[in-house]
Protein backbone atom coordinates (compact mmCIF):
# COMPACT_ATOMS: atom_id res chain seq x y z
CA UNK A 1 24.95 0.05 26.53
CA UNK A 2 22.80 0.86 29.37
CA UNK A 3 23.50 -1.60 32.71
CA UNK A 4 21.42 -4.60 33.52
CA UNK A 5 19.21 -3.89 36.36
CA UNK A 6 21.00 -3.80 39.64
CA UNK A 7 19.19 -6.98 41.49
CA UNK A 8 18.04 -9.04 38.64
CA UNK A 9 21.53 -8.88 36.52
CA UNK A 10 22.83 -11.03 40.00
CA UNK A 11 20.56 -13.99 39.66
CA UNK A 12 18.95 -14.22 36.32
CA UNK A 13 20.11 -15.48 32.60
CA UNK A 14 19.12 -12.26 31.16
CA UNK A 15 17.82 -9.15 32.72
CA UNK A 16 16.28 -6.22 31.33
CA UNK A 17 18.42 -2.71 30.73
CA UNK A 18 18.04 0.44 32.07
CA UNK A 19 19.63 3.68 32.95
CA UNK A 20 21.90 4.42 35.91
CA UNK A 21 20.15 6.89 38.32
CA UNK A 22 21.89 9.09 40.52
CA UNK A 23 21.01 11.91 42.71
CA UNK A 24 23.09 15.11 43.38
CA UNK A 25 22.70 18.74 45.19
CA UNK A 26 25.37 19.84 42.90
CA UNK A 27 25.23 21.25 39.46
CA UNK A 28 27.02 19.44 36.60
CA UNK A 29 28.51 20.30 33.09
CA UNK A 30 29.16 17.37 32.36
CA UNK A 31 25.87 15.93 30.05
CA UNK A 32 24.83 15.52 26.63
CA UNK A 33 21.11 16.04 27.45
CA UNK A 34 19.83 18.69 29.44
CA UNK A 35 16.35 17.93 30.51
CA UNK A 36 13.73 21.15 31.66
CA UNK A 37 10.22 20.44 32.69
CA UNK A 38 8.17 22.72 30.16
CA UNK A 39 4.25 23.98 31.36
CA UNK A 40 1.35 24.76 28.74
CA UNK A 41 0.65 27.68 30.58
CA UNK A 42 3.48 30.46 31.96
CA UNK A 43 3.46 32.78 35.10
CA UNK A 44 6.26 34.22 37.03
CA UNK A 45 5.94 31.33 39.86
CA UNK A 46 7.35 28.83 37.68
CA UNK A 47 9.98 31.31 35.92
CA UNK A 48 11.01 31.90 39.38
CA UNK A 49 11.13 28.42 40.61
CA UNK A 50 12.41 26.89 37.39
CA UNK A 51 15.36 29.07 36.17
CA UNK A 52 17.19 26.68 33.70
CA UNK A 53 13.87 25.81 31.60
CA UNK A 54 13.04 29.92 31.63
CA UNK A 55 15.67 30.64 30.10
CA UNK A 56 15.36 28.26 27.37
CA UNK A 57 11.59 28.93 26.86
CA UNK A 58 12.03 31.46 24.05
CA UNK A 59 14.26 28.92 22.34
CA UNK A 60 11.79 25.95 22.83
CA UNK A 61 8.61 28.36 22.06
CA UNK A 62 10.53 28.85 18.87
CA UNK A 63 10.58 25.03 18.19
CA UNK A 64 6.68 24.42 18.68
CA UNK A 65 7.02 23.11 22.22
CA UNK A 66 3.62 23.67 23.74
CA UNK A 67 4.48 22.00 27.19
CA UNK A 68 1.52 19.75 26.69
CA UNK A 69 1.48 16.33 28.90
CA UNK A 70 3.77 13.58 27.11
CA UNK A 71 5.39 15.87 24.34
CA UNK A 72 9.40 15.95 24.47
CA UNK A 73 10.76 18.60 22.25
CA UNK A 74 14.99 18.69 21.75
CA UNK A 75 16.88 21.61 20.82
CA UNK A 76 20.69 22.05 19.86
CA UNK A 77 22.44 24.09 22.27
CA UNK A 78 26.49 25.81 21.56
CA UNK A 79 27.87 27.33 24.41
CA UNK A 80 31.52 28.38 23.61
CA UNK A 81 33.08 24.59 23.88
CA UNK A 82 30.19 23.20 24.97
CA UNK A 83 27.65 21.56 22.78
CA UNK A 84 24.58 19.53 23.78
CA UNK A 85 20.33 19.56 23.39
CA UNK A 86 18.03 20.67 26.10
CA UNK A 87 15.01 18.17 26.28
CA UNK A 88 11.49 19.71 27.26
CA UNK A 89 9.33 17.58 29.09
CA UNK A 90 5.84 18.50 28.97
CA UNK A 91 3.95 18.50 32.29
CA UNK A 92 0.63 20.00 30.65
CA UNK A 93 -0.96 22.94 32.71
CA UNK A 94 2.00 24.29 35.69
CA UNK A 95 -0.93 24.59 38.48
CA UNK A 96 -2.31 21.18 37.91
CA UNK A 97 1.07 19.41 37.75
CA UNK A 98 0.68 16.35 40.30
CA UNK A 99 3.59 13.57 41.46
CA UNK A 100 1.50 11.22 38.99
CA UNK A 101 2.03 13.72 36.26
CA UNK A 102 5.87 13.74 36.90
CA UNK A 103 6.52 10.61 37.29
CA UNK A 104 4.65 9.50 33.97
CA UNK A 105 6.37 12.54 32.22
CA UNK A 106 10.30 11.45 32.84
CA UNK A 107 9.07 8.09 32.42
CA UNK A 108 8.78 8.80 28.86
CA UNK A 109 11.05 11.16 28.66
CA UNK A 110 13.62 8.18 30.07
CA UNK A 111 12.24 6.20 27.33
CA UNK A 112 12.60 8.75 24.30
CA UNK A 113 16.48 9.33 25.21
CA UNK A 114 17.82 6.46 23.28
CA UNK A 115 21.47 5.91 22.22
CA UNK A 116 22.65 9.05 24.97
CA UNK A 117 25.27 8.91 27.29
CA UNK A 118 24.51 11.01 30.10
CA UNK A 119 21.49 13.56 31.06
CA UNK A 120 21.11 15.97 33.58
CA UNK A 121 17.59 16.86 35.10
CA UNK A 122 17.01 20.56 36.52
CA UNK A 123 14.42 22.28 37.46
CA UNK A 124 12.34 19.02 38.96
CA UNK A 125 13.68 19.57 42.43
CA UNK A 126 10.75 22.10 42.95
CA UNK A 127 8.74 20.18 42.09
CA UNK A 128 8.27 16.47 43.25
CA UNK A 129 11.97 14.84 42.82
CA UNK A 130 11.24 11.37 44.38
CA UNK A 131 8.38 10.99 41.18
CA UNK A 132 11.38 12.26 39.04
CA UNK A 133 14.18 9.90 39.99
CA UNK A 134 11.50 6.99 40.06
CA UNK A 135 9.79 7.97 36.71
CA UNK A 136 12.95 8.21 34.92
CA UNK A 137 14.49 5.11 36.34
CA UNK A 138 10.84 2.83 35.54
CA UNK A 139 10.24 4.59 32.73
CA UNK A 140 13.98 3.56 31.11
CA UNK A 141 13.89 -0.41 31.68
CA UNK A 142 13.70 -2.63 28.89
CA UNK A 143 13.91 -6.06 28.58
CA UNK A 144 16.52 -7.02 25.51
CA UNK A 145 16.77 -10.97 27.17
CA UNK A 146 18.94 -12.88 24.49
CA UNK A 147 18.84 -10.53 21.84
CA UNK A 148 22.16 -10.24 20.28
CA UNK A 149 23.81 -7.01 18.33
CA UNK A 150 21.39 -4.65 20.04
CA UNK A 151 22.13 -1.65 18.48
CA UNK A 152 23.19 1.36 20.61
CA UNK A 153 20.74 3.87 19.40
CA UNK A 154 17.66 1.84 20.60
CA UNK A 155 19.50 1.35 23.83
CA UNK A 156 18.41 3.23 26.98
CA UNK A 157 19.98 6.26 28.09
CA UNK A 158 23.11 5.44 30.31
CA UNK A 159 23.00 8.23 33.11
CA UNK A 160 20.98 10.39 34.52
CA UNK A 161 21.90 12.50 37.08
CA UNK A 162 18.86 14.91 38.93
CA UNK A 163 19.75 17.43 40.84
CA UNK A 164 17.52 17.34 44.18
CA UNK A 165 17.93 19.58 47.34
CA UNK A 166 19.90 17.88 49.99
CA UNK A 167 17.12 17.73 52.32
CA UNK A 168 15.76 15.49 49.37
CA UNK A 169 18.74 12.94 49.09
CA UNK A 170 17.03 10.37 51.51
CA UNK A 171 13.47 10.59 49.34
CA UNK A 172 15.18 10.47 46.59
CA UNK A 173 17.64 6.98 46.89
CA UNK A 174 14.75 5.71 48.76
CA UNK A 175 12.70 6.00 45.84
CA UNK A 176 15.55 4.99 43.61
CA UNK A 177 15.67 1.40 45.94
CA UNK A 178 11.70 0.84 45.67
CA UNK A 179 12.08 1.76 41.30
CA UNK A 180 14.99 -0.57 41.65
CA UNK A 181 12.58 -3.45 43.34
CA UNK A 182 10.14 -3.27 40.58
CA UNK A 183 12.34 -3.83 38.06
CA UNK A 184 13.74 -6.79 39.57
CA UNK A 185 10.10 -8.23 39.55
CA UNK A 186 9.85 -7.00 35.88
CA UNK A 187 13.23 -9.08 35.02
CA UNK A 188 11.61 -12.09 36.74
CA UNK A 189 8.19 -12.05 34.97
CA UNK A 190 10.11 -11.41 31.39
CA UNK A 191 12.40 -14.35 31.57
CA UNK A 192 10.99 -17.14 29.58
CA UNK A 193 9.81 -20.51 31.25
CA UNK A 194 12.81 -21.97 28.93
CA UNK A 195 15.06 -20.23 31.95
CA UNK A 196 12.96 -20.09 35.11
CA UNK A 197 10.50 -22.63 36.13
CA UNK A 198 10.20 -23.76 39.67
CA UNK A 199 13.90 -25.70 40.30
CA UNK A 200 15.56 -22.53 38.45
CA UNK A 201 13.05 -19.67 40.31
CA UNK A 202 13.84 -22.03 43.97
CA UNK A 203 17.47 -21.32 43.43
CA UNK A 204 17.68 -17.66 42.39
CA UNK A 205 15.57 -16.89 45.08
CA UNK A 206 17.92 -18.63 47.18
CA UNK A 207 21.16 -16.42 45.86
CA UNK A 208 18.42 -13.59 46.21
CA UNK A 209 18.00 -14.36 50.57
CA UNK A 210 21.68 -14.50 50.50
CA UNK A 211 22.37 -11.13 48.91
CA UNK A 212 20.27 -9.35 50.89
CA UNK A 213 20.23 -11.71 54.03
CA UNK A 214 16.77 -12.93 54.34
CA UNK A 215 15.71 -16.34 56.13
CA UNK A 216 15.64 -19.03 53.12
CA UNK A 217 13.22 -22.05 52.72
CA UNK A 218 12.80 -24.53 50.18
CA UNK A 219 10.19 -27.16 50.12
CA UNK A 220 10.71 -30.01 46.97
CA UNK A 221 8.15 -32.66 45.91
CA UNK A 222 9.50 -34.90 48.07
CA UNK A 223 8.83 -32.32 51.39
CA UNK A 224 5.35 -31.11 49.78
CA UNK A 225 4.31 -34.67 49.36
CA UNK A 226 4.95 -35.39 53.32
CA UNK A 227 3.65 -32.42 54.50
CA UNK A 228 0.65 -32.38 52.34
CA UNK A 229 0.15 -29.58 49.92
CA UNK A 230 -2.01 -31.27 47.60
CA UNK A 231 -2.58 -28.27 45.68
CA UNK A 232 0.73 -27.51 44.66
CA UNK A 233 1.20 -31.20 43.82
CA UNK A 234 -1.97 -31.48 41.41
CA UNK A 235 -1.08 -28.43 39.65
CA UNK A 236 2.62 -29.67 39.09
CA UNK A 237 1.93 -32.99 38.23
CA UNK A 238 2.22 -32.43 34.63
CA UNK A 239 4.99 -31.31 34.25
CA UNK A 240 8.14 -33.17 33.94
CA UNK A 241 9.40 -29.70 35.85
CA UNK A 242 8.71 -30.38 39.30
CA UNK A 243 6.80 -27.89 42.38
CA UNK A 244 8.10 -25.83 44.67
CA UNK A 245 7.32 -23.78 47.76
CA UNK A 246 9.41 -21.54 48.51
CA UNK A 247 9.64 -18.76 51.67
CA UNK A 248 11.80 -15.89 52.66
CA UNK A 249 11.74 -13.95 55.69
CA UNK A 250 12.37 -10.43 56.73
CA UNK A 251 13.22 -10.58 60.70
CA UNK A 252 14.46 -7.05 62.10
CA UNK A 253 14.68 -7.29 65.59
CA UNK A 254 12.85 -4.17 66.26
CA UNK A 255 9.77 -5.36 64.52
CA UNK A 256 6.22 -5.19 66.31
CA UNK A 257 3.98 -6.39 63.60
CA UNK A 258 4.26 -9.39 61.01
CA UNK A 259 3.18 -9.20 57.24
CA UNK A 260 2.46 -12.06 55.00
CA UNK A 261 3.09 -11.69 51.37
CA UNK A 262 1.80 -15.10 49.14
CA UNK A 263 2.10 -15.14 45.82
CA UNK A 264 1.02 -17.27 42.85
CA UNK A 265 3.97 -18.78 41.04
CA UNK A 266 2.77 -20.56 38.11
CA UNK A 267 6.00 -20.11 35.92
CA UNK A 268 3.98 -21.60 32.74
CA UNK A 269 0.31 -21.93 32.65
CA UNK A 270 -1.15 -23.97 29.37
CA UNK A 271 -4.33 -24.25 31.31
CA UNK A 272 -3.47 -28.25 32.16
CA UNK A 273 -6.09 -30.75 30.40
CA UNK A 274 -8.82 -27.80 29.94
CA UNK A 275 -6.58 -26.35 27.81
CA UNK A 276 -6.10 -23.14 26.62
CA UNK A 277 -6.11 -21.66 23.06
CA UNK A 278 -2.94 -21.19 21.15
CA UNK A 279 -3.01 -17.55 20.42
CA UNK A 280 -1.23 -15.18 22.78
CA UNK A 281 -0.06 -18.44 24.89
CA UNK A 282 3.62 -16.97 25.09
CA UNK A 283 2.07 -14.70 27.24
CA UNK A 284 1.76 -17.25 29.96
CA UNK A 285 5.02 -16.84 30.93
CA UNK A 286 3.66 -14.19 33.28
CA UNK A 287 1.69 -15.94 35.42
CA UNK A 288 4.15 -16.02 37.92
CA UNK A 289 3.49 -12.04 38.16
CA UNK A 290 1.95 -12.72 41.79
CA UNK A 291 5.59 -14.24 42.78
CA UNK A 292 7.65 -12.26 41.44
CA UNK A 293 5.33 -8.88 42.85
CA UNK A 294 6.26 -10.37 46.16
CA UNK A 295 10.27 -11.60 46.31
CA UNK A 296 10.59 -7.73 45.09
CA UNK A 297 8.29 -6.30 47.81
CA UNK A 298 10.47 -8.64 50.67
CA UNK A 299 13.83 -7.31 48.97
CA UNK A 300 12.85 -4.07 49.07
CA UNK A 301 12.32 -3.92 52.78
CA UNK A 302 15.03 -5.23 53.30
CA UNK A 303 16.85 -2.65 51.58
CA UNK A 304 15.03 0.37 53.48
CA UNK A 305 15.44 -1.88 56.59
CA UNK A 306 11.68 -0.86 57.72
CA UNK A 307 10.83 -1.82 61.05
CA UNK A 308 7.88 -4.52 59.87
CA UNK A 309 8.43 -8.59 59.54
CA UNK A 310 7.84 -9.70 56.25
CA UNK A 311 7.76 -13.10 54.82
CA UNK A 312 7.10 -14.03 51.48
CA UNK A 313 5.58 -17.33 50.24
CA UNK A 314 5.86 -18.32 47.28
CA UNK A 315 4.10 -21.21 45.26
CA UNK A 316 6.13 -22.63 41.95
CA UNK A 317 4.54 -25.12 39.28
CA UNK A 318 3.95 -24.92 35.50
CA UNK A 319 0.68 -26.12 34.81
CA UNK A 320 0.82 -28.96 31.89
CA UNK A 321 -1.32 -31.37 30.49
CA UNK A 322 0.62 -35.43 30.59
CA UNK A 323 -0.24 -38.31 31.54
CA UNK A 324 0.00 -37.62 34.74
CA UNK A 325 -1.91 -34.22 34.86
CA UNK A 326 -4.56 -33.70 37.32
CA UNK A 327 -8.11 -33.69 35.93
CA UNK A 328 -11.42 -32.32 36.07
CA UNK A 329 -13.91 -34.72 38.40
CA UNK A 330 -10.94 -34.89 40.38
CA UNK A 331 -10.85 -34.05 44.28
CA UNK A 332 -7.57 -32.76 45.54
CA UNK A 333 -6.38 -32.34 49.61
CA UNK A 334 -5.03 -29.39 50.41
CA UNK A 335 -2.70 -28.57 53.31
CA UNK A 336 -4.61 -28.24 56.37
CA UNK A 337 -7.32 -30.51 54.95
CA UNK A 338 -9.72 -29.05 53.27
CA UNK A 339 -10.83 -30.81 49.69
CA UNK A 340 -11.19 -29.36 46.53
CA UNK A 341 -13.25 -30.47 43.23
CA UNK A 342 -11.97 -29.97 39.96
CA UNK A 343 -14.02 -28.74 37.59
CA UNK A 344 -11.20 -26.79 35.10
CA UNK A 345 -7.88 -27.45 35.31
CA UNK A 346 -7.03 -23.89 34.23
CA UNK A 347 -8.59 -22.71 37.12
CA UNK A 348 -5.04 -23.39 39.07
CA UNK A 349 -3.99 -20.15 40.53
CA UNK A 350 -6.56 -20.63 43.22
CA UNK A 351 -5.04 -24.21 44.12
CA UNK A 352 -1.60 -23.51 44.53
CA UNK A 353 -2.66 -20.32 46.61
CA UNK A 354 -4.76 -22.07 48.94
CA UNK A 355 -1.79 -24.51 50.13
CA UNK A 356 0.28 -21.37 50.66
CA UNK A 357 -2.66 -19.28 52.16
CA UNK A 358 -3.07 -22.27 55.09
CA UNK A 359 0.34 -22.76 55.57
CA UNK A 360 1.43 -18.90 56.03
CA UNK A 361 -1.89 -18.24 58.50
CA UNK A 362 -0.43 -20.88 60.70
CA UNK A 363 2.29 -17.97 62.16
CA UNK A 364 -0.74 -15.87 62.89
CA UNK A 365 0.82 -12.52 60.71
CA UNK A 366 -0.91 -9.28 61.66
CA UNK A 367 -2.09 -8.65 57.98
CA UNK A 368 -1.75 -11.64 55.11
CA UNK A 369 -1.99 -10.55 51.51
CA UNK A 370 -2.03 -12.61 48.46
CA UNK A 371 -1.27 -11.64 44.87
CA UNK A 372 -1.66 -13.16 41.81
CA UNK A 373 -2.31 -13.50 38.03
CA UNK A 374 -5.60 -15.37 39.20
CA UNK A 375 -8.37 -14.51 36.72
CA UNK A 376 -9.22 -13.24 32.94
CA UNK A 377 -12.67 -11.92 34.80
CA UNK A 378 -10.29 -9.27 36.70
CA UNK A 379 -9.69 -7.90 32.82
CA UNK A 380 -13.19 -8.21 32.15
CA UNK A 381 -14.35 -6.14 34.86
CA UNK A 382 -12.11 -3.62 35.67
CA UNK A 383 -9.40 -3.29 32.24
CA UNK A 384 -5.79 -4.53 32.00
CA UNK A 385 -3.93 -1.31 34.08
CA UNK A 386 -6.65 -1.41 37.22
CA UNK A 387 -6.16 -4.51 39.86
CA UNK A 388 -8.85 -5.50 41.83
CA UNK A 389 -8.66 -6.19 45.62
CA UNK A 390 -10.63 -8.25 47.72
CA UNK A 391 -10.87 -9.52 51.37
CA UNK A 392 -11.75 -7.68 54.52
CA UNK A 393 -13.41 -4.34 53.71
CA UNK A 394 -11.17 -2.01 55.51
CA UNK A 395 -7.69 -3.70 54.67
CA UNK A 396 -8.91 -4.01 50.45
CA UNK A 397 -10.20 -0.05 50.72
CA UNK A 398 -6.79 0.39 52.32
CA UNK A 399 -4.42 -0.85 49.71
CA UNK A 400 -6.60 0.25 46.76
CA UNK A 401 -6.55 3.67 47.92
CA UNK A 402 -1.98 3.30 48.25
CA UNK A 403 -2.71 2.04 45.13
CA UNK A 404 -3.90 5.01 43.49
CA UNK A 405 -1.80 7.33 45.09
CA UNK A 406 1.48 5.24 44.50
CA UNK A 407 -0.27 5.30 40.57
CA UNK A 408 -0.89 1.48 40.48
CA UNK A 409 -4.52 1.77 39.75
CA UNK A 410 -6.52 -0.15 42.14
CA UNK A 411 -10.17 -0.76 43.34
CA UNK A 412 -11.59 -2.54 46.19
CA UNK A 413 -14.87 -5.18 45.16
CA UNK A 414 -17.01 -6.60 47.01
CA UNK A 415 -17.22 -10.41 47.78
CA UNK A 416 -21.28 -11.37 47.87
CA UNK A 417 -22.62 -14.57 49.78
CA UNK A 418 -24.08 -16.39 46.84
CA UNK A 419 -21.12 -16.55 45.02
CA UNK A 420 -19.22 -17.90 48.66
CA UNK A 421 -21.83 -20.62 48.33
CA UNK A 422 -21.03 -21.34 44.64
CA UNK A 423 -17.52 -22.07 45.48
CA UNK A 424 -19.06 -25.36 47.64
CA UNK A 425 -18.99 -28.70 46.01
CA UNK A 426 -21.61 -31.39 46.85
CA UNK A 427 -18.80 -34.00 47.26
CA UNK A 428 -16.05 -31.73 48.43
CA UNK A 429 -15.70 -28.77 50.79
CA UNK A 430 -14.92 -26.76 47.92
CA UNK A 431 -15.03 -26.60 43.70
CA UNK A 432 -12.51 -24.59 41.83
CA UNK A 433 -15.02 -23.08 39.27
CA UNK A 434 -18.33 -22.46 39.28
CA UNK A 435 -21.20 -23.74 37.13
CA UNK A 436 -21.73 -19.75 35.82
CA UNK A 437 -19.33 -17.22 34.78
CA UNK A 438 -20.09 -14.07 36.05
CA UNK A 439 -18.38 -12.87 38.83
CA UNK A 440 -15.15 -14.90 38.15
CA UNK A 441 -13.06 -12.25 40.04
CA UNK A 442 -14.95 -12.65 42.80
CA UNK A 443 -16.04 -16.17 43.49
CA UNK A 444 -11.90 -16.72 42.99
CA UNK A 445 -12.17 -14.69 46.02
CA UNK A 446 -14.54 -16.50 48.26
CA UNK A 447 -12.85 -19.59 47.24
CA UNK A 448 -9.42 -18.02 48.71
CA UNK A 449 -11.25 -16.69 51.77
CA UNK A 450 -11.80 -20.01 52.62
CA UNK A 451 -7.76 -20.87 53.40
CA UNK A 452 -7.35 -17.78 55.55
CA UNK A 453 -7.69 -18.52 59.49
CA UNK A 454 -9.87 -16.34 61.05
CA UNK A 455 -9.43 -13.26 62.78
CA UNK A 456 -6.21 -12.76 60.23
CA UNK A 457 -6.84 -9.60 58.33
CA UNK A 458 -6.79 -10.85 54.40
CA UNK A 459 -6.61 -9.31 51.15
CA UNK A 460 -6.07 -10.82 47.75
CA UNK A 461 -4.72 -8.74 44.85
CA UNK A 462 -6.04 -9.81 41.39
CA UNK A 463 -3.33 -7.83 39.07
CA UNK A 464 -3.82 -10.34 35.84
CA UNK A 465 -4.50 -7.58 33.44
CA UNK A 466 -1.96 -5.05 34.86
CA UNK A 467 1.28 -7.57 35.60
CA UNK A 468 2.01 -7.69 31.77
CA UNK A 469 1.72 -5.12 29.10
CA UNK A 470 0.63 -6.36 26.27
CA UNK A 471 0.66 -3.37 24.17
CA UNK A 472 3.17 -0.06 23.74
CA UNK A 473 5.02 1.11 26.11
CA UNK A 474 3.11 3.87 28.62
CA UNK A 475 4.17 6.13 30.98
CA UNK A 476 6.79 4.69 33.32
CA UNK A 477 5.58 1.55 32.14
CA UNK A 478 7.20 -0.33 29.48
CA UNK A 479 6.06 -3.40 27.34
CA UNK A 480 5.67 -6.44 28.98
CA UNK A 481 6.24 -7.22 32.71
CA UNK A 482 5.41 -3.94 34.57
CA UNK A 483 5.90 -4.96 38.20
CA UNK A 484 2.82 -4.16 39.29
CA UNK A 485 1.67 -3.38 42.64
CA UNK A 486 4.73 -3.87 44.18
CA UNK A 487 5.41 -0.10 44.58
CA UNK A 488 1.84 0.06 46.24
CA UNK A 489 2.85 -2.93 48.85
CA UNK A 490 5.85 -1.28 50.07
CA UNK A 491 3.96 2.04 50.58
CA UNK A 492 1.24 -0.23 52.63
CA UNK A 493 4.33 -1.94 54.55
CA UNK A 494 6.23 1.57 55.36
CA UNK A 495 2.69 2.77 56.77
CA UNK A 496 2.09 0.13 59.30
């Protein structure tokens, strides 16, 4: 059986498999799969630079393989004693073969070597090998949770081993650490609200600061009701499972600016009183994406020790309708103040993210960023693999455009006036829905803008159609949690 992933398998019930990346400069005999990129189109540059997948070409030509984008073709190969298959990856056209292409390529190709032991990748090192190593590590997870009697066919490969120039080593396990990251936020949005809800999530995150040796902070009911975060509270108040707050911290002492991750952390969301329809409800168990995004983007620098201070905030509560529940008409106090209106209790996100957003811009970071599940309008506008960012111009361009490059599709919007003014409530300083619903994405903006303290450069992250995969598996990208954009914040944290 493949391993459990390497952070998640430490602090979690269940955590999703996946294969066991290595790099090396040296060539191996040792594999059952040996895996060639393959090109649609053939010139003596690539025969040159790719000698191992040259030689087999006549073989694979033989077989049909075309080298088109996404195809993997496997042929027997007998060598004296030693017996194995050669897998083809195609990479489409050799000129037009990008890091995107090659990292969605052994993604699938990851994916497609079921129920093998070991694999050896050649050939990739001249082309990009940090998109190889991450592709085929992303592209292998999947989450079994408590299924028993898996059977080993439909398991993921074991090993892989690439072989990378030595120059490339230091890319390569870097890119191995950030691949590793994601899938530790992909283990946390898969586990089922059964197993993690905000006592549970408080406490792995607290094994999770000691691993890796981050500052710890845990605030309970009893500590949110004295220091007033009313939104957490409301949202929480449901539930027989009680809020949390919880922050870690990133400190190294060479570190000249400060970055503030927040993210939402609703670890069930049945939409409260305004409840939500039955079908697809399971899903909900993702919209603690925002969270989980973040813990893996503060781990990760951790692990690459980059010279930047990063704490992460995180706000916990399922959001369930009781006796107790909050309600619409109802006019909540936030920390720092400010009131809220209810108007739809499944308008949460936004509540729990404005406690966190006032209480992290009290430290003053250089750059604050929130992320979260926040609104179906974000799928309705822009599709369920594109986030959308918001928040000062220049900082929301910024990250949209690491987005695209790191391929976490993103796009920067716009947040107009009038709908700023539709967030106000005539008998609060704020509503939590507005009377009309276009624009959702963005009037869930202007509400947020209104927690930041000014001149603090803000973004907020709306990844609600691209945190869970709700169809086949893509790509690197498998079903289900997909760990989006924490890939994208780490690039945006390494280039500050």
């Amino acid at each position: 059986m493949a391993g459990p992933s390497a952070i998640g398998c430490r602090v979690l019930p269940a955590s999703g498999a996946h294969t066991k990346v290595t790099v090396t400069s040296k060539f191996s005999k040792h594999y059952e799969a040996l895996v060639v990129p393959f090109f649609t189109d053939y010139d003596e540059e690539w025969a040159e630079r790719m000698p191992h997948a040259d030689r087999l070409r006549p073989m694979l030509l033989a077989m049909g393989a075309t080298g088109r984008y996404g195809e993997v073709v496997r042929i027997p190969i007998s060598e004296g004693d030693d017996s194995y298959f050669a897998a083809a990856v195609g990479l489409g056209s050799f000129h037009d073969c990008t890091a995107e292409t090659v990292r969605r390529a052994c993604g699938l190709m990851a994916r497609s070597l079921t129920g093998v032991d070991t694999a050896f990748m050649v050939d990739f090192e001249t082309l990009d090998p940090t998109a190889a190593v991450a592709g085929a590590l992303l592209g292998s997870y999947k989450y079994f949770g408590f299924k028993h009697d898996v059977p080993a066919a439909t398991q993921p490969v074991k090993r892989i081993k690439v072989l990378c120039r030595k120059e490339d080593k230091a890319a390569c396990q870097r890119a191995l650490v950030v691949a590793e990251s994601v899938n530790f936020a992909r283990d946390l949005v898969n586990t089922p609200s059964s197993h993690l809800y905000p006592e549970t999530y408080a406490t792995a995150l607290s094994t999770i600061a000691q691993n890796y040796d981050l500052g710890f902070q845990c605030w309970d009911e009893t500590k949110l009701k004295e220091q007033g975060f009313g939104g957490i509270l409301a949202v929480g108040s449901g539930s027989a499972r009680k809020p949390r707050l919880v922050q870690l911290r990133y400190q190294p002492a060479d570190a000249k600016k400060h970055v503030s991750l927040v993210g939402k952390g609703i670890t069930f969301d049945t939409g409260g009183i305004s409840i939500k329809p039955a079908a697809n409800m399971e899903n909900m168990i993702s919209d603690m994406g925002g969270s989980a995004a973040v813990v893996a983007t503060v781990v990760a620098a951790a692990r690459l020790q980059l010279p930047v201070a990063v704490t992460a905030t995180v706000a916990l509560a399922e959001n369930m309708p009781g006796g107790a529940a909050y309600r619409p008409g109802d006019v909540i106090t936030h920390y720092g103040e400010k009131t809220t209106e209810i108007l739809n209790t499944d308008a949460e996100g936004r509540l729990v993210l404005a406690d966190a957003l006032a209480f992290a811009s009290e430290k003053e970071p250089d750059v604050l960023i929130d992320v979260a599940t926040l609104t179906g309008a974000q799928i309705v506008a822009l599709g369920d693999r594109t986030s959308g960012v918001m928040g000062d111009a220049e900082l929301a361009e910024q990250l949209a455009h690491i987005g695209r490059e790191v391929d976490e599709p993103a796009w920067a919007m716009p947040l107009p006036e009038e709908l700023a003014e539709a967030v106000k409530s005539p008998v609060a300083d704020l509503r939590n829905a507005t009377p009309k619903r276009h624009g959702g994405m963005l009037s869930a903006a202007c509400f947020l803008r209104e927690f930041v303290r000014p001149p603090i450069q803000w973004a907020h992250v709306d990844i609600a159609g691209p945190a869970f995969n709700t169809s086949t598996p893509h790509g690197f990208t498998p079903a289900r949690g997909t760990g989006v954009p924490v890939r994208t914040l780490v690039e945006f944290l390494s280039s500050i």
